[in-house]
C-alpha atoms as a PDB file:
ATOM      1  CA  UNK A   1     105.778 -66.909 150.094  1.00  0.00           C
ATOM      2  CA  UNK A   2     102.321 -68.811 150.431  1.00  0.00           C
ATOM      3  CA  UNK A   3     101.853 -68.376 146.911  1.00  0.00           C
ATOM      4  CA  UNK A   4     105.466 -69.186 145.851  1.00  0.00           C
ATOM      5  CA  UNK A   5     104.797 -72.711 148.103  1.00  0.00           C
ATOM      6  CA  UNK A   6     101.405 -73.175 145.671  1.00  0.00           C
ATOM      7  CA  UNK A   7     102.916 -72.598 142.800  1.00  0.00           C
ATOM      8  CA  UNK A   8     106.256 -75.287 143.502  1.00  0.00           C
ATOM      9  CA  UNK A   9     103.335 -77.623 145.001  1.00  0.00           C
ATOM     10  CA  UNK A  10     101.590 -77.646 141.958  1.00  0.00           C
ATOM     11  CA  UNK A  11     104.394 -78.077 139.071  1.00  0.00           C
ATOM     12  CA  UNK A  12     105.859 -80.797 141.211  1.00  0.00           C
ATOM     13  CA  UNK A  13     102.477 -82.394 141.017  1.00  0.00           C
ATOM     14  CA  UNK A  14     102.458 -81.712 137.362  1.00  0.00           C
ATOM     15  CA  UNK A  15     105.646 -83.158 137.097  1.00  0.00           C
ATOM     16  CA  UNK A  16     104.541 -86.342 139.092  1.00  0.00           C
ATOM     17  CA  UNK A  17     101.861 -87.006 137.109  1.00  0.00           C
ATOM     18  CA  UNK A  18     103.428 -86.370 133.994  1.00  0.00           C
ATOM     19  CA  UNK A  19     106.139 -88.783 135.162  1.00  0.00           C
ATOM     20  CA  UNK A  20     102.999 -91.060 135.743  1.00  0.00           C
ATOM     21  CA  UNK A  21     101.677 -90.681 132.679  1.00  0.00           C
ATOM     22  CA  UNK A  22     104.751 -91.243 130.488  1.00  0.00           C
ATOM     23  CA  UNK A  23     105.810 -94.403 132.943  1.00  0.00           C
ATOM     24  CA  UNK A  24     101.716 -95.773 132.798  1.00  0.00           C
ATOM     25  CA  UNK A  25     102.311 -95.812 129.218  1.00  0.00           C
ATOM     26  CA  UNK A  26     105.317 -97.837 128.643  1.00  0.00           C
ATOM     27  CA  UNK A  27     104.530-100.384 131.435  1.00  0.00           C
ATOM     28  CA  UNK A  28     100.759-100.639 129.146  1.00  0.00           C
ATOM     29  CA  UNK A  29     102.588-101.128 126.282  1.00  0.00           C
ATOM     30  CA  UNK A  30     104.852-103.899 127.527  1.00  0.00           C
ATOM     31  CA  UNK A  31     102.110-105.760 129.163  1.00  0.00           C
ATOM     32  CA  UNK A  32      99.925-105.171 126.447  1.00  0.00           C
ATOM     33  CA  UNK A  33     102.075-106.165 123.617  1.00  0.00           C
ATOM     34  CA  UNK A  34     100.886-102.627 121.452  1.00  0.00           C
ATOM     35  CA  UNK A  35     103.931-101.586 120.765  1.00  0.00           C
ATOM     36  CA  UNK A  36     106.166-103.116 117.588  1.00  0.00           C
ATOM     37  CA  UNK A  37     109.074-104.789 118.072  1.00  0.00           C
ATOM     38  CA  UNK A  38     111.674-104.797 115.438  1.00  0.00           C
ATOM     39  CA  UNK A  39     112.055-108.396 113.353  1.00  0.00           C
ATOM     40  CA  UNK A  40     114.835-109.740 113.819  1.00  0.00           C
ATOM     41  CA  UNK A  41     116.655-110.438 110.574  1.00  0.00           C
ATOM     42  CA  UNK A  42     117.121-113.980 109.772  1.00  0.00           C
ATOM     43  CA  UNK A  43     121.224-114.801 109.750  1.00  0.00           C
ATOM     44  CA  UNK A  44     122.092-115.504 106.381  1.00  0.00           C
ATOM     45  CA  UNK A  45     122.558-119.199 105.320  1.00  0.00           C
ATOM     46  CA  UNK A  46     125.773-119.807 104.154  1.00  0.00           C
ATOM     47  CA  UNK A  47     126.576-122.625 101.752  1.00  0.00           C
ATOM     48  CA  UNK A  48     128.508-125.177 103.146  1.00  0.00           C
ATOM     49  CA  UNK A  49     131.921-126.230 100.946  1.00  0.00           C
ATOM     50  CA  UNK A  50     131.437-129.135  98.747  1.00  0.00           C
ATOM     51  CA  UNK A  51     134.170-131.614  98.202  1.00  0.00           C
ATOM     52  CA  UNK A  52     134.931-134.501  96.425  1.00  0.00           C
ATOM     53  CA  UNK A  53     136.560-137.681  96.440  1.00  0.00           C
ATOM     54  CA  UNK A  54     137.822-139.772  93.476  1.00  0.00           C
ATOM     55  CA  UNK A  55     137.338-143.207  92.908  1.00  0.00           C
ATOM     56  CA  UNK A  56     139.672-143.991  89.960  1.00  0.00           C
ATOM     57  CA  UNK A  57     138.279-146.172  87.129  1.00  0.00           C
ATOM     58  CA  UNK A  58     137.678-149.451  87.909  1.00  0.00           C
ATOM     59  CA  UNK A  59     137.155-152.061  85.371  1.00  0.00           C
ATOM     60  CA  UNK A  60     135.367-155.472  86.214  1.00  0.00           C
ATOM     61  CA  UNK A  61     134.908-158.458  83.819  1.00  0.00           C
ATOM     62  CA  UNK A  62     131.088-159.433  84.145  1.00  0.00           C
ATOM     63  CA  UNK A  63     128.966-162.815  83.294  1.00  0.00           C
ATOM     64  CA  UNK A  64     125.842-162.190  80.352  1.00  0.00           C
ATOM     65  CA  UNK A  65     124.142-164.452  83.361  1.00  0.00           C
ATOM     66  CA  UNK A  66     124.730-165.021  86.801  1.00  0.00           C
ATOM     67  CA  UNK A  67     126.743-167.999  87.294  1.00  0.00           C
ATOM     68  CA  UNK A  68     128.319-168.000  83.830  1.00  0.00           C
ATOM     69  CA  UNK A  69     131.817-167.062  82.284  1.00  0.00           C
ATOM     70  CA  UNK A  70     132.279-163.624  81.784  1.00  0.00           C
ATOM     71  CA  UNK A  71     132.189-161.739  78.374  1.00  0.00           C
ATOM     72  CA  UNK A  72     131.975-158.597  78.835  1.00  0.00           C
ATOM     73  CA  UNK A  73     133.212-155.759  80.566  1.00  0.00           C
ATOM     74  CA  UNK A  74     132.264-152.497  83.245  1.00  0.00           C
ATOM     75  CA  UNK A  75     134.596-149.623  83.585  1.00  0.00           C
ATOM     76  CA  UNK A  76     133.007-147.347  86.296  1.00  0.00           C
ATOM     77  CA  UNK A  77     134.310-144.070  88.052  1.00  0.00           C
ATOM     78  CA  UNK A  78     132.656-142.536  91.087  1.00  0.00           C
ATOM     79  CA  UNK A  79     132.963-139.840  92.955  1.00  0.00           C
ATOM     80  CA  UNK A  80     131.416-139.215  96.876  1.00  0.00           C
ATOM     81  CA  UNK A  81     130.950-135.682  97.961  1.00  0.00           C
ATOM     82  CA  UNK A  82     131.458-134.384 101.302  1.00  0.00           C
ATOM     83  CA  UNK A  83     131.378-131.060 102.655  1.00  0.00           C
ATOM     84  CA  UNK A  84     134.120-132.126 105.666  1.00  0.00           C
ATOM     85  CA  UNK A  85     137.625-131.700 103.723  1.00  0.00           C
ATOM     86  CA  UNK A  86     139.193-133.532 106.952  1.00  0.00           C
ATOM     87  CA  UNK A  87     137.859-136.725 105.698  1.00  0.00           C
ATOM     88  CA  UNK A  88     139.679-136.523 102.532  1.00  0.00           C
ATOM     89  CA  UNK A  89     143.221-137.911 103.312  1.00  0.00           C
ATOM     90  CA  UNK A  90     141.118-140.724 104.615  1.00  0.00           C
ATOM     91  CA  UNK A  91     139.830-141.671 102.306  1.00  0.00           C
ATOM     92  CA  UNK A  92     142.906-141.560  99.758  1.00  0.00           C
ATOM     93  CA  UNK A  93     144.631-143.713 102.595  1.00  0.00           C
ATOM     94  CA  UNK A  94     141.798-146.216 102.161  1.00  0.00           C
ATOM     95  CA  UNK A  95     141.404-146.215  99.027  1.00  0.00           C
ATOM     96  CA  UNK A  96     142.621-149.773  98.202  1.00  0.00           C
ATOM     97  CA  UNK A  97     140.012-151.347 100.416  1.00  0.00           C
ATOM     98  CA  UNK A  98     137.144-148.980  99.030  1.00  0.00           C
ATOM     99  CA  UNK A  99     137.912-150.484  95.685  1.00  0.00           C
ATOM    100  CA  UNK A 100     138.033-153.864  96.706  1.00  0.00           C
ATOM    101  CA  UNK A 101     134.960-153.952  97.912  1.00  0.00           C
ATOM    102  CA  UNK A 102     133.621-151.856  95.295  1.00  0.00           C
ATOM    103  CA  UNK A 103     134.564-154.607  92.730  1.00  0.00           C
ATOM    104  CA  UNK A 104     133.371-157.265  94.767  1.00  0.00           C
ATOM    105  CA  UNK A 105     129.571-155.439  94.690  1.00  0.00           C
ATOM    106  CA  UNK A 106     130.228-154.851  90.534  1.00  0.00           C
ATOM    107  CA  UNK A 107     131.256-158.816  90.070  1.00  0.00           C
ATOM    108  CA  UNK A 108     127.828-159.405  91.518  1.00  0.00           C
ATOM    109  CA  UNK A 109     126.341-157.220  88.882  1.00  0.00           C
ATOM    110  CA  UNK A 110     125.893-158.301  84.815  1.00  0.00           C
ATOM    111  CA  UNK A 111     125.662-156.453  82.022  1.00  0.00           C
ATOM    112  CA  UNK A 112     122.502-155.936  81.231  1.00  0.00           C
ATOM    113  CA  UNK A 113     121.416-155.517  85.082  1.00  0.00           C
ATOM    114  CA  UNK A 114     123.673-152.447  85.194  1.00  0.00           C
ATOM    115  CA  UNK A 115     121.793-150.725  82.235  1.00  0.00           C
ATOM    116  CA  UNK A 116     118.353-150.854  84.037  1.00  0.00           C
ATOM    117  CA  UNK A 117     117.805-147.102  86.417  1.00  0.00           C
ATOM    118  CA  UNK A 118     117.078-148.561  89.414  1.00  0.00           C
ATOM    119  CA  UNK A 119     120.204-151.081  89.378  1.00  0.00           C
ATOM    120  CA  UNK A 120     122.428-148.449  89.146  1.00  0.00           C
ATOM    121  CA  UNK A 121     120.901-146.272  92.011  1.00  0.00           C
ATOM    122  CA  UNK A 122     121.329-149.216  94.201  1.00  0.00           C
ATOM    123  CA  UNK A 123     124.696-149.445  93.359  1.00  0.00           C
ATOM    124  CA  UNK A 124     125.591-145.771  94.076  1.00  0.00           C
ATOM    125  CA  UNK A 125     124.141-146.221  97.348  1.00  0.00           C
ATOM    126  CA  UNK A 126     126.265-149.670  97.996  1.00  0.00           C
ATOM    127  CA  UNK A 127     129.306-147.808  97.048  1.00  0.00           C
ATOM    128  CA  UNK A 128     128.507-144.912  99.318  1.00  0.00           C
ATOM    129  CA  UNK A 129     127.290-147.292 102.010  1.00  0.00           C
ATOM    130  CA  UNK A 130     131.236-149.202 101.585  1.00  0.00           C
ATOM    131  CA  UNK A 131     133.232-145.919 102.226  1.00  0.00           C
ATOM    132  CA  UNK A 132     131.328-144.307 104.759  1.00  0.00           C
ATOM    133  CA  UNK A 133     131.684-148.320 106.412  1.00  0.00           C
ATOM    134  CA  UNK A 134     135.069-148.494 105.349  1.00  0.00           C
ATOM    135  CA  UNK A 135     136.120-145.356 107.210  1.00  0.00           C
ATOM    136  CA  UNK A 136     134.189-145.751 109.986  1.00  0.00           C
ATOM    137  CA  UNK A 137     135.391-149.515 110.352  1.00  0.00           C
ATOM    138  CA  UNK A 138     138.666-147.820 110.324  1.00  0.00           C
ATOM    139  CA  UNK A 139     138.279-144.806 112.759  1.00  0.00           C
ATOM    140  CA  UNK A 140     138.658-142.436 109.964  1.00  0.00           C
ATOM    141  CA  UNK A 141     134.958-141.285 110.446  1.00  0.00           C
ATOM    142  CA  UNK A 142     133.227-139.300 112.650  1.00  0.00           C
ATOM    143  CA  UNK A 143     129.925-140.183 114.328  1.00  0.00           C
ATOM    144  CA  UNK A 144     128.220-138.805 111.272  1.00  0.00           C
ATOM    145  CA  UNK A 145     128.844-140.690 107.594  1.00  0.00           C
ATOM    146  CA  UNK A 146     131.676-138.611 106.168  1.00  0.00           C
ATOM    147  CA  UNK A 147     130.045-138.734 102.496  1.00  0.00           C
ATOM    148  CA  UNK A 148     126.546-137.351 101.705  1.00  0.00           C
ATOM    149  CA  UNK A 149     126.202-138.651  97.946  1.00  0.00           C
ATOM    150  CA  UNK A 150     127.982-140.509  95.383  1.00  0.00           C
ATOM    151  CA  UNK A 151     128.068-139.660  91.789  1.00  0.00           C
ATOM    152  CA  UNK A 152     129.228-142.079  88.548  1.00  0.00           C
ATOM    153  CA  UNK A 153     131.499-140.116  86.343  1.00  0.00           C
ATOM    154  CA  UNK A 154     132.354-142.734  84.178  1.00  0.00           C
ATOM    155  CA  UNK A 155     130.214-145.942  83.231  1.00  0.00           C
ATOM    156  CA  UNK A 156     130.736-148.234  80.109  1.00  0.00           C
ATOM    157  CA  UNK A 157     129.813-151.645  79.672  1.00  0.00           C
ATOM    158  CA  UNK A 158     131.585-153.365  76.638  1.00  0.00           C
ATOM    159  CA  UNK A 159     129.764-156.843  75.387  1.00  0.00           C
END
């Protein structure tokens, strides 16, 4: 029995340090940091929709000069690009007041001014600033600008 007592005594201290051992090692590898961790995979990015809103043609009679009769002729089509489709009816029902405005900023403009790079990149960006104003103005915009860019699609000037 004595020896039956010494043998129990000693696997349960086996099995206590064993238990020991294996929980020693996991708590040194958590403090530690040895251990690898797996990498979380990035979430895929997904491409957000892009829409677009048409501008029909407008066409504007422009001065050679500033301040003189005008000659010749822009006809100009735009399109601004969203990637919020709620915006959209918006900005159809707004549309007459976009344009107005829009010709208002081309009778500023002459011929000749609207052929140079940097004139017409300021004018995309004063026709994107007047419908994101526009619909804001109007409630018909969030807190962000509803339209991201503006593209021409259509741009002849007739002398």
């Amino acid at each position: 029995m004595a020896k039956l007592g010494t043998i129990l005594a000693i696997a349960g201290g086996v099995v206590v340090a064993i238990g020991a051992g294996i929980g020693g090692t996991f708590a040194a590898m958590e403090l530690l940091g040895h251990h690898e961790k797996a990498a979380a995979a990035p979430a895929p990015v997904v491409p957000k929709m892009i829409y677009f809103a048409d501008l029909p043609d407008i066409v504007v009679s422009l001065p050679p000069e500033p301040g003189q009769p005008a000659t010749s002729y822009v006809d100009i089509g735009i399109q601004f690009a969203t990637s919020d489709d709620k915006v959209l009816p918006n900005f159809t029902n707004y549309q007459p007041i976009i344009k107005a405005d829009i010709i208002n900023l081309l009778m500023a403009e002459t011929g000749d001014a609207l052929q140079q790079p940097q004139v017409r990149a300021a004018l995309i960006q004063n026709c994107l600033d007047v419908v994101n104003n526009v619909l804001k103005a109007n409630n018909a915009a969030g807190k962000m600008p509803p339209f991201n860019s503006a593209y021409i699609t259509n741009l002849v000037i007739q002398d």
